[in-house]
C-alpha atoms as a PDB file:
ATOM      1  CA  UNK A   1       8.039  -5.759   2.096  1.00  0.00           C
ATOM      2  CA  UNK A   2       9.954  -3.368  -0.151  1.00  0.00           C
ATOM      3  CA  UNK A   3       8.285   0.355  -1.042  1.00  0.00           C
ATOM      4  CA  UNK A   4       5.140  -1.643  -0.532  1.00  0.00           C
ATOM      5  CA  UNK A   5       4.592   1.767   1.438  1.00  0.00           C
ATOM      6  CA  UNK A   6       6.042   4.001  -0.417  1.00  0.00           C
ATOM      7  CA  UNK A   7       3.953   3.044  -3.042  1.00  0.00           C
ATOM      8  CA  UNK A   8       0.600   2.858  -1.327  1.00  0.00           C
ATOM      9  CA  UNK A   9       1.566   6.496   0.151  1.00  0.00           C
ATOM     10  CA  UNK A  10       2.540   7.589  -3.026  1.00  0.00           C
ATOM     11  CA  UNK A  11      -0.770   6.456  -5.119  1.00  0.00           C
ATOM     12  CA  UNK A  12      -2.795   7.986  -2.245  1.00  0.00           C
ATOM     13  CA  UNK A  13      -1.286  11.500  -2.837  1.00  0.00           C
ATOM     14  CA  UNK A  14      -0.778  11.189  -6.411  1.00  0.00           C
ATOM     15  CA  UNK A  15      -4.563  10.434  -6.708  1.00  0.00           C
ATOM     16  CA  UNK A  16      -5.266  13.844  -5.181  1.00  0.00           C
ATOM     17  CA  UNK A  17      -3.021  15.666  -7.949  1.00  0.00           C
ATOM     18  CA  UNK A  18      -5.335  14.519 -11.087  1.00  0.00           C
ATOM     19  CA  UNK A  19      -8.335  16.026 -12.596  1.00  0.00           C
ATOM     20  CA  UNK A  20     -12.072  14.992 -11.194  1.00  0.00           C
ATOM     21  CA  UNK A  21     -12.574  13.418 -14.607  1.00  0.00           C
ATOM     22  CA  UNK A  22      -9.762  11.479 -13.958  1.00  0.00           C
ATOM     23  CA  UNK A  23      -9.665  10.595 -10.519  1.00  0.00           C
ATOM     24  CA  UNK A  24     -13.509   9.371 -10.736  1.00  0.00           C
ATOM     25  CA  UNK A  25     -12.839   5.763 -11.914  1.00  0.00           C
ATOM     26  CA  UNK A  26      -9.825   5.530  -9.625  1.00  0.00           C
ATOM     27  CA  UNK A  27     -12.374   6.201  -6.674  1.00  0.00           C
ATOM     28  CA  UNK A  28     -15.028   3.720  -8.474  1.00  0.00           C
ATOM     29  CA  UNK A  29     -12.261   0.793  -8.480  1.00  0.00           C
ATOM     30  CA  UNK A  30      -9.859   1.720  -5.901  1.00  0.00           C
ATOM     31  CA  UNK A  31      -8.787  -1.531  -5.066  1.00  0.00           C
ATOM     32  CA  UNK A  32      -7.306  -2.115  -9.374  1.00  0.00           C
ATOM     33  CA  UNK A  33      -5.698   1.020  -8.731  1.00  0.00           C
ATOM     34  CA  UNK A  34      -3.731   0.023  -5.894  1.00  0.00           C
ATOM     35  CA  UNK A  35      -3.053  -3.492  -7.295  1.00  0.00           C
ATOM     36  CA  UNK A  36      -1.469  -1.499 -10.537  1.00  0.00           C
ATOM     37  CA  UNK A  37       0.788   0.691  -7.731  1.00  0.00           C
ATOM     38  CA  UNK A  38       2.594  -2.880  -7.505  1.00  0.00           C
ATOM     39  CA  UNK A  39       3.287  -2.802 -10.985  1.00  0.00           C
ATOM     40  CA  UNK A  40       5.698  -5.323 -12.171  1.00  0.00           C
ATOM     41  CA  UNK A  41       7.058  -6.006  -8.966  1.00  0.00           C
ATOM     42  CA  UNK A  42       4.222  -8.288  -8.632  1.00  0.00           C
ATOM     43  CA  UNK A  43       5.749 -11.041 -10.601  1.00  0.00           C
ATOM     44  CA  UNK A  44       8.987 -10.747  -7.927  1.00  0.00           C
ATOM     45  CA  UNK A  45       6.452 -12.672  -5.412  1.00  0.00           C
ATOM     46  CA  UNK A  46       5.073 -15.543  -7.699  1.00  0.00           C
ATOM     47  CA  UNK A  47       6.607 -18.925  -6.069  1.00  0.00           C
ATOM     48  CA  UNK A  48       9.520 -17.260  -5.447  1.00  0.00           C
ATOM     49  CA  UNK A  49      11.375 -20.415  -4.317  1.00  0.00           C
ATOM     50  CA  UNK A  50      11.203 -21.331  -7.919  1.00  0.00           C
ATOM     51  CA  UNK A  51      12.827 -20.302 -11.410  1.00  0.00           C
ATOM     52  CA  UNK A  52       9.728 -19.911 -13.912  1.00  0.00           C
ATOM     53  CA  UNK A  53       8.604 -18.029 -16.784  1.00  0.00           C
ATOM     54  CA  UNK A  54       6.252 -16.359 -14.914  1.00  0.00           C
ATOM     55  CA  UNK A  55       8.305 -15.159 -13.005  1.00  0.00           C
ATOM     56  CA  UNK A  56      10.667 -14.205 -15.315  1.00  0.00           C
ATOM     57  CA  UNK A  57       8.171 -11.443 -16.587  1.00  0.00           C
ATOM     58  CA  UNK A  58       9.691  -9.246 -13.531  1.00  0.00           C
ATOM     59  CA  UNK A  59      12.558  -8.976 -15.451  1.00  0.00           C
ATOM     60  CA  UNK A  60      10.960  -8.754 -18.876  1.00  0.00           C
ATOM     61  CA  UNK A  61       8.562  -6.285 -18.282  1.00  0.00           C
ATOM     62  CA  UNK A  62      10.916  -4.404 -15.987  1.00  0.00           C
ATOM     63  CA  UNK A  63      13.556  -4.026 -18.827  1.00  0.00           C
ATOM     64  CA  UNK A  64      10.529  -1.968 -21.285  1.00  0.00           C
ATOM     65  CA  UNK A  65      10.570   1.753 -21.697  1.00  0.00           C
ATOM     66  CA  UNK A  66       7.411   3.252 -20.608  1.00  0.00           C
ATOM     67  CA  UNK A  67       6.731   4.103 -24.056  1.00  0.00           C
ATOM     68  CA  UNK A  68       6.809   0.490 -24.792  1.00  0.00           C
ATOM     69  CA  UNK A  69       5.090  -0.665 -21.842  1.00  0.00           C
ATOM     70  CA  UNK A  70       2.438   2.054 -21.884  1.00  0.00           C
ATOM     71  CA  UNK A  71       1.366   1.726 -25.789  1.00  0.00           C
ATOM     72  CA  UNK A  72       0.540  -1.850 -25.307  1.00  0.00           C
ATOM     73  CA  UNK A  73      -0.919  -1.331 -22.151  1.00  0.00           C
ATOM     74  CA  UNK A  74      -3.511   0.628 -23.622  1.00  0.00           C
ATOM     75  CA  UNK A  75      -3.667  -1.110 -26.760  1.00  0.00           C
ATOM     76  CA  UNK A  76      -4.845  -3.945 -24.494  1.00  0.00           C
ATOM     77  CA  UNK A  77      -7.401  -2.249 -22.412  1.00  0.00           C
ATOM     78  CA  UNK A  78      -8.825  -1.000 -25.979  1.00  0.00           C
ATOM     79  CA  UNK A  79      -9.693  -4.181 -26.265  1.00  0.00           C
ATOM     80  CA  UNK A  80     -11.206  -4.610 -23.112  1.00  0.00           C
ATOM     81  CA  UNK A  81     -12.601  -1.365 -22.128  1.00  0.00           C
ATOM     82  CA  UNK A  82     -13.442  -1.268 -18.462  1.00  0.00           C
ATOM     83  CA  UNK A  83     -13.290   1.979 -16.028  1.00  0.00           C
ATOM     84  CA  UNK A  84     -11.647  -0.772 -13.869  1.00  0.00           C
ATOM     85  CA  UNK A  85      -8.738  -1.260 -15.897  1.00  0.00           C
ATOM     86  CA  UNK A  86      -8.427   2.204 -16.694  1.00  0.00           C
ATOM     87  CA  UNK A  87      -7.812   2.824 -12.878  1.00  0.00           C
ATOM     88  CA  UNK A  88      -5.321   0.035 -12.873  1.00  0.00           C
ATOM     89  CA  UNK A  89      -3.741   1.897 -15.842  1.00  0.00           C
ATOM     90  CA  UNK A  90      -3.221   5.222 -13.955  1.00  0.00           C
ATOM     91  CA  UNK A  91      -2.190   2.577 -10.957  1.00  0.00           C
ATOM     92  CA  UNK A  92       0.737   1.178 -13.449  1.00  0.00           C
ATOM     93  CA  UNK A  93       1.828   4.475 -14.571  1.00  0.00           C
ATOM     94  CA  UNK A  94       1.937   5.548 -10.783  1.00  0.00           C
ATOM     95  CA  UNK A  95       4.621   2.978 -10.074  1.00  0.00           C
ATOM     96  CA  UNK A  96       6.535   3.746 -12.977  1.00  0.00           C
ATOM     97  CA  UNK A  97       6.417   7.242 -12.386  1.00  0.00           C
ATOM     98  CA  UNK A  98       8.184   7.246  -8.810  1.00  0.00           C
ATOM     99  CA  UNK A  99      10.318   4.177  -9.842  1.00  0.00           C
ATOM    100  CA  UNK A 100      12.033   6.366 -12.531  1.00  0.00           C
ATOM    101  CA  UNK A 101      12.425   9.437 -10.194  1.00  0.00           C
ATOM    102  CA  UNK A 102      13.963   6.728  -7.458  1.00  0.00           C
ATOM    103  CA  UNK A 103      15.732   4.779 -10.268  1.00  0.00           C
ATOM    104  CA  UNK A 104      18.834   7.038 -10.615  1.00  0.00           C
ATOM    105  CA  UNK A 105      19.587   7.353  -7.146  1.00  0.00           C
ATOM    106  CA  UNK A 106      18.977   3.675  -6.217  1.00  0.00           C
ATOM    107  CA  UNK A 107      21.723   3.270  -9.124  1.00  0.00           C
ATOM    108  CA  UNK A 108      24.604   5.248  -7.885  1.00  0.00           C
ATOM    109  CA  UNK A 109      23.906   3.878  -4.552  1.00  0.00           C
ATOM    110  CA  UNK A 110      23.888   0.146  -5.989  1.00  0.00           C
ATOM    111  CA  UNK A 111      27.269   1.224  -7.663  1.00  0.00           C
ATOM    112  CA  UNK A 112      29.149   1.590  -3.690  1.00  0.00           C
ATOM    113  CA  UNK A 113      27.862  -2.007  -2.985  1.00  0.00           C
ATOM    114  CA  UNK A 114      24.272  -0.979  -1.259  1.00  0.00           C
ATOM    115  CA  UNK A 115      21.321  -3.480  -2.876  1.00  0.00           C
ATOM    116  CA  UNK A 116      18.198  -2.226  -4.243  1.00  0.00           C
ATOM    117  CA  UNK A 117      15.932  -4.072  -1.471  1.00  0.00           C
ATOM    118  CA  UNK A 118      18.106  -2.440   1.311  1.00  0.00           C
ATOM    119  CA  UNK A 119      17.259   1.131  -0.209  1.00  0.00           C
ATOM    120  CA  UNK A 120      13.291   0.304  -1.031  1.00  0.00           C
ATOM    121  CA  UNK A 121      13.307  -1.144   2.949  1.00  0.00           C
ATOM    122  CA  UNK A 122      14.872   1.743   4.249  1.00  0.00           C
ATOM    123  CA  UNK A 123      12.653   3.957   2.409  1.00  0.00           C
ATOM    124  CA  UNK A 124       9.507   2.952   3.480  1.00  0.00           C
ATOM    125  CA  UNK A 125      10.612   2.447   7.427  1.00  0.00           C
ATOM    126  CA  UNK A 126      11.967   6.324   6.863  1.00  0.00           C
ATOM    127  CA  UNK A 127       8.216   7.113   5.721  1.00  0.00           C
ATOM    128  CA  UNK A 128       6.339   5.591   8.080  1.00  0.00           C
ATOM    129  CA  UNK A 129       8.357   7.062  10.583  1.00  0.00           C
ATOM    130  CA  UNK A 130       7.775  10.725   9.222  1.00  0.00           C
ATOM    131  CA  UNK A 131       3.645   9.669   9.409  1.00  0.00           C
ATOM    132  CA  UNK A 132       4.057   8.735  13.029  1.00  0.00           C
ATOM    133  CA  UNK A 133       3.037   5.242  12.150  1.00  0.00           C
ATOM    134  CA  UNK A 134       5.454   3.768  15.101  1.00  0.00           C
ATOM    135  CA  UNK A 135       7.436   1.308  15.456  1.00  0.00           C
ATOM    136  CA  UNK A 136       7.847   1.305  11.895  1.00  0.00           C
ATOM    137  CA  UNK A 137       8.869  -2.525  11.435  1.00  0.00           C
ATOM    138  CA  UNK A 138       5.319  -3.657  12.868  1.00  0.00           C
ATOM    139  CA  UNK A 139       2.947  -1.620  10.509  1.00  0.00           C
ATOM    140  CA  UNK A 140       1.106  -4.208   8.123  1.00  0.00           C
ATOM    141  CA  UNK A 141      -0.645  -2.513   4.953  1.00  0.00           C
ATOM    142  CA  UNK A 142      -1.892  -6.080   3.595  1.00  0.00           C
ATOM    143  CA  UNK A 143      -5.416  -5.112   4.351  1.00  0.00           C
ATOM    144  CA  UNK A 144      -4.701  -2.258   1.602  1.00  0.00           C
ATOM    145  CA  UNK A 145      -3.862  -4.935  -0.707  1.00  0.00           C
ATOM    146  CA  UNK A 146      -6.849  -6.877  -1.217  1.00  0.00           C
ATOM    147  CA  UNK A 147      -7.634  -8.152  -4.912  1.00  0.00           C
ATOM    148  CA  UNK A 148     -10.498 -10.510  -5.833  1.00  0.00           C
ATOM    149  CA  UNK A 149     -10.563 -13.059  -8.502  1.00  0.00           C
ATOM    150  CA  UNK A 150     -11.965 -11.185 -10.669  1.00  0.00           C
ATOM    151  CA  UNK A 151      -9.810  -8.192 -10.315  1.00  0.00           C
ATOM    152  CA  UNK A 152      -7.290  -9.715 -10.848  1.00  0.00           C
ATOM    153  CA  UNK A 153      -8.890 -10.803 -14.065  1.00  0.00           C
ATOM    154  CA  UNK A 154      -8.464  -7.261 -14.834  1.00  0.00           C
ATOM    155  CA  UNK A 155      -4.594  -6.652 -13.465  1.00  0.00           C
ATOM    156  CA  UNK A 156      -3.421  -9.675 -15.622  1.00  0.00           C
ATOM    157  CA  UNK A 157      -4.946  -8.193 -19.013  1.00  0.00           C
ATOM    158  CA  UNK A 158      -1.985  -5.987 -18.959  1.00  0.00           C
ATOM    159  CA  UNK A 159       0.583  -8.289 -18.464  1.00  0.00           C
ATOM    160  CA  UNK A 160       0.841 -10.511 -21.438  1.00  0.00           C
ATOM    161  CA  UNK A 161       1.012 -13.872 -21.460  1.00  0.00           C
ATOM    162  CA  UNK A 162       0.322 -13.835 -17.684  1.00  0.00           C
ATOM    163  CA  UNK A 163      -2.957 -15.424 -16.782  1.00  0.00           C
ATOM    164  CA  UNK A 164      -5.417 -14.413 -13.754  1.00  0.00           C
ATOM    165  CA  UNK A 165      -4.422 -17.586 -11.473  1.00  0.00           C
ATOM    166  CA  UNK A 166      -0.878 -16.020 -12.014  1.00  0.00           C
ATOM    167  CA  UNK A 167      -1.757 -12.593 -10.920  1.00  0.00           C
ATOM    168  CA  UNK A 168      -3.768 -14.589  -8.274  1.00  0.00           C
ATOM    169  CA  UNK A 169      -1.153 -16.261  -7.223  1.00  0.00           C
ATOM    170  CA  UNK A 170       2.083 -14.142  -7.054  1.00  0.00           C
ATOM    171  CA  UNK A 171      -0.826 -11.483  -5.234  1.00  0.00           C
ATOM    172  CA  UNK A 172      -1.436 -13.700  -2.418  1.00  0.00           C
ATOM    173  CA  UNK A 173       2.136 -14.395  -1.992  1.00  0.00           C
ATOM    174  CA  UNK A 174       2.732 -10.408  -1.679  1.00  0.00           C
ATOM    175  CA  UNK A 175      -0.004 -10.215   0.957  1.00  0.00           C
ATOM    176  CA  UNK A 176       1.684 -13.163   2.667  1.00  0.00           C
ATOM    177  CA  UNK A 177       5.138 -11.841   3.099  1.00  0.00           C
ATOM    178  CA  UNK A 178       3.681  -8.651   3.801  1.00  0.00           C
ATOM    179  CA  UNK A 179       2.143 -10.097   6.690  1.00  0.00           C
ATOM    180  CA  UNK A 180       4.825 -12.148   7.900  1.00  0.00           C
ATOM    181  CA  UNK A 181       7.336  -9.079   7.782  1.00  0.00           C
ATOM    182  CA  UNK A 182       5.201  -6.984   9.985  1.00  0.00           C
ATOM    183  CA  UNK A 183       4.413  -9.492  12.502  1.00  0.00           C
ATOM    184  CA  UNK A 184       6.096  -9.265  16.111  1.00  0.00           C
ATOM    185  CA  UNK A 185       6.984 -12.800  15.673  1.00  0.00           C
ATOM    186  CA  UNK A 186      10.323 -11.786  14.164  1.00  0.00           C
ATOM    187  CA  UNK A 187      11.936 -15.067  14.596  1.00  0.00           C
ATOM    188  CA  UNK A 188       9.599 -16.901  12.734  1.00  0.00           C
ATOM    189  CA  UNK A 189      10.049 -14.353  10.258  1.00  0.00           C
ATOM    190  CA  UNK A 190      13.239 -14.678   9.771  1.00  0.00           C
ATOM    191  CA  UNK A 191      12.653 -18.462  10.059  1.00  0.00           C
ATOM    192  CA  UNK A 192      11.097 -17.965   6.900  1.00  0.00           C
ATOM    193  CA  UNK A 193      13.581 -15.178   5.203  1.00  0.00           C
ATOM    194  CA  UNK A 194      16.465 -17.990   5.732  1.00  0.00           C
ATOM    195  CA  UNK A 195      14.438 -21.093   4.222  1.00  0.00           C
ATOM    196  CA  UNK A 196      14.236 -18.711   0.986  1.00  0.00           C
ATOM    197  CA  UNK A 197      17.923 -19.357   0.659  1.00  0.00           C
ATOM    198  CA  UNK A 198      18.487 -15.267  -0.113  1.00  0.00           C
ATOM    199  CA  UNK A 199      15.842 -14.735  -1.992  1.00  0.00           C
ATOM    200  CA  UNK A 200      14.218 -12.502   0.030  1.00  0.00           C
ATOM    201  CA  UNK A 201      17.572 -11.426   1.496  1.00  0.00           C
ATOM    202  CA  UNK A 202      17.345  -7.629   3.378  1.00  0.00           C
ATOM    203  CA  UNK A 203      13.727  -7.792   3.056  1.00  0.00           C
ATOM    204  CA  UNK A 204      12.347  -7.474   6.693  1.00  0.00           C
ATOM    205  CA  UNK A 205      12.645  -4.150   7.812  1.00  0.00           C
ATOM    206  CA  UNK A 206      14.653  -3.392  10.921  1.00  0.00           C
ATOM    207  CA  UNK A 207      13.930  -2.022  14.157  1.00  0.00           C
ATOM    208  CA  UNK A 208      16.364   0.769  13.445  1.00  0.00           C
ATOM    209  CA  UNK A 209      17.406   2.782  10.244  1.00  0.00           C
ATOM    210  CA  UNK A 210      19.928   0.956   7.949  1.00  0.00           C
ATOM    211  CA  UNK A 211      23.400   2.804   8.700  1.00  0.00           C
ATOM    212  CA  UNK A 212      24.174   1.982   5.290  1.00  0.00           C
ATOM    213  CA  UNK A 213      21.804   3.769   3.634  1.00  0.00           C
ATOM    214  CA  UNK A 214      20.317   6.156   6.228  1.00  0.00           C
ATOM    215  CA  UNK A 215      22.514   8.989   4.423  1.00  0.00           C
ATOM    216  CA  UNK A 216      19.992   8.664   1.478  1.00  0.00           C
ATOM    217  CA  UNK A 217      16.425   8.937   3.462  1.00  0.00           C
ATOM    218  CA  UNK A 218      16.543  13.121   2.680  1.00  0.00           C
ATOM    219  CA  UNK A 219      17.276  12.060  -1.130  1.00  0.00           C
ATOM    220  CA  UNK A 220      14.737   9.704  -1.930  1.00  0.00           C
ATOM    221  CA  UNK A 221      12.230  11.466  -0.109  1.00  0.00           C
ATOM    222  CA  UNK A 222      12.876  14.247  -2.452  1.00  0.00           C
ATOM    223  CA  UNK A 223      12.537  11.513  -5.420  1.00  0.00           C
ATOM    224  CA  UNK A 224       9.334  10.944  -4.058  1.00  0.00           C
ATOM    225  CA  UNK A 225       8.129  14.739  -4.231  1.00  0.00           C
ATOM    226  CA  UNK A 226       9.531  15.195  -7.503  1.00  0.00           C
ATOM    227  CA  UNK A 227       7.604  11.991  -9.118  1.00  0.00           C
ATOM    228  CA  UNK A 228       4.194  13.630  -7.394  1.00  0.00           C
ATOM    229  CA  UNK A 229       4.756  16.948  -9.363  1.00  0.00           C
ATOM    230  CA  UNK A 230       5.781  15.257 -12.578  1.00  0.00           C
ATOM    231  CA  UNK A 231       2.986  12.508 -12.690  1.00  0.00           C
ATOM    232  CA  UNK A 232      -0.188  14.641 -13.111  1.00  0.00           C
ATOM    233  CA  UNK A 233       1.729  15.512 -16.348  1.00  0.00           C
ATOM    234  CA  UNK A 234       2.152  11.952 -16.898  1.00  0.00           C
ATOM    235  CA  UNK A 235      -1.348  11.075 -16.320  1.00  0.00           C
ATOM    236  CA  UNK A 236      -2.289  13.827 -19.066  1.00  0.00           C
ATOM    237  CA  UNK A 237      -0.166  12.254 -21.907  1.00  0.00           C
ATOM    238  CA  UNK A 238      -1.467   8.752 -21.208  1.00  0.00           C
ATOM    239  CA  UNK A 239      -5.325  10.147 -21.357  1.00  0.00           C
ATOM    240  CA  UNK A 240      -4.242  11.866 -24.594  1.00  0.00           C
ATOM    241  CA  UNK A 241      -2.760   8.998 -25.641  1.00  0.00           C
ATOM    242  CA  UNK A 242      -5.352   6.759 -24.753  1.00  0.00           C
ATOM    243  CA  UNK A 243      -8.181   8.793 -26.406  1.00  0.00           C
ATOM    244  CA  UNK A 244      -6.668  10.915 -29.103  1.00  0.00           C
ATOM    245  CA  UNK A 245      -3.217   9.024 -29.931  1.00  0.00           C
ATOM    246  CA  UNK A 246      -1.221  11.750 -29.338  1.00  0.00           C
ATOM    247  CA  UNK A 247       2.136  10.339 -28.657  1.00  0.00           C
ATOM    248  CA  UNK A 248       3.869   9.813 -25.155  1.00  0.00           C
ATOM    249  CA  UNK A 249       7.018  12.655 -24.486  1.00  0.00           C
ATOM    250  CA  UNK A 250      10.027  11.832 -22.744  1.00  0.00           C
ATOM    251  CA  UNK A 251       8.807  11.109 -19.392  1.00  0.00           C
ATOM    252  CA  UNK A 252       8.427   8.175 -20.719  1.00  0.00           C
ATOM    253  CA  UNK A 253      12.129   7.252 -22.142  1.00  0.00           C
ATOM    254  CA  UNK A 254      13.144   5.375 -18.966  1.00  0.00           C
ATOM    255  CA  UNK A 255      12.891   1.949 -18.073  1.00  0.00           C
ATOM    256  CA  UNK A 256      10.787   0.783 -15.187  1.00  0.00           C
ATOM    257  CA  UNK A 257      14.318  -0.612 -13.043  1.00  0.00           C
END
């Protein structure tokens, strides 16, 4: 599924740049923090055969500045302090942090007529091919993707006025297409691409690198190195933010798409 592993690579490493104090209820609740590396994208999964208001909230919350996203964020987990939902919290910011540094680039290259879910593919088949993780089309991270009832209890408080069953829901759906992607079964698969009628059009990742887009593997790996050095400074304004109020800077200015 798109940057599904560029994101899980990218939280891994980015977890390494923070502060013990910081990193220790990341490794308490590991699992929130990965479910908060899918970010809003999550909502792009729930029934996504069908038009609804949940899953409109892919588009709403995808359209908010970090600034605006982030203050209510933790203006919510204030009111439901958990180390849990902190880690989910550093998990949100970490997909907003390399979605911003990607965001730029993904535009220009949108601009000559390439789509967003052909660059995301092509990214993470170029990244599992740098980590030897061969052939890249076959590699299924859903086991990394595991949320409980209960967490997701957690993920939803942050995503107003989506409900647990929601973030249940649309969850499961991600773990199922992530699945179905990586099997060797690839005509089923596509089987299944096709009765989506284009929704999930360019979403199974080739056997091969995309020729239209291959030019830009170099460049958005370098997005990706850039967003690891600028989100331990990240993570330090949302702490102060969180526990002092100081106010977020300008890393936060962007939109999350």
């Amino acid at each position: 599924m798109p940057a599904n592993y560029a994101l899980h690579r990218f939280g891994a490493e980015a977890l390494r740049t923070l502060p013990q104090a910081q990193q220790r209820p990341i490794q308490r609740f590991r699992r929130l923090y990965n479910g908060g590396l899918h970010g809003i994208d999550l909502f792009f999964y729930y029934q996504p055969m069908l038009r609804s208001a949940v899953r409109e909230l892919y588009h709403t919350y995808g359209s908010m500045t970090g600034r605006e996203f982030f203050t209510q964020a933790c203006e919510l987990q204030k009111q439901n302090p958990s180390e849990g939902g902190i880690a989910c919290l550093y998990g949100l910011l970490g997909s907003y942090c390399l979605n911003t540094q990607l965001s730029p680039l993904f535009r220009d290259a949108m601009a000559q007529g390439i789509s967003r879910t052909e660059l995301e593919v092509e990214l993470d088949r170029h990244l599992l091919c740098q980590d030897g993780k061969m052939p890249a089309h076959t590699q299924d991270i859903s086991a990394s993707l595991k949320l409980t009832r209960g967490e997701c209890v957690t993920v939803a408080q942050f995503f107003p006025p989506a409900t647990a069953a929601n973030v249940y829901s649309a969850h499961s759906s991600l773990m199922f297409w992530t699945r179905r992607f990586a099997s060797p079964k690839r005509r089923t698969a596509k089987l299944l691409q096709k009765a989506m009628k284009g929704g999930f059009a360019h979403q199974m990742m080739p056997d091969h690198a995309n020729h239209r887009c291959m030019h830009l593997d170099d460049a958005m790996v370098a997005c990706c190195s850039r967003a690891l050095e600028v989100y331990p400074e990240m993570a330090r304004q949302l702490t102060d933010y969180r526990e002092t109020g100081s106010p977020l800077g300008e890393l936060f200015d962007a939109a999350f798409h």
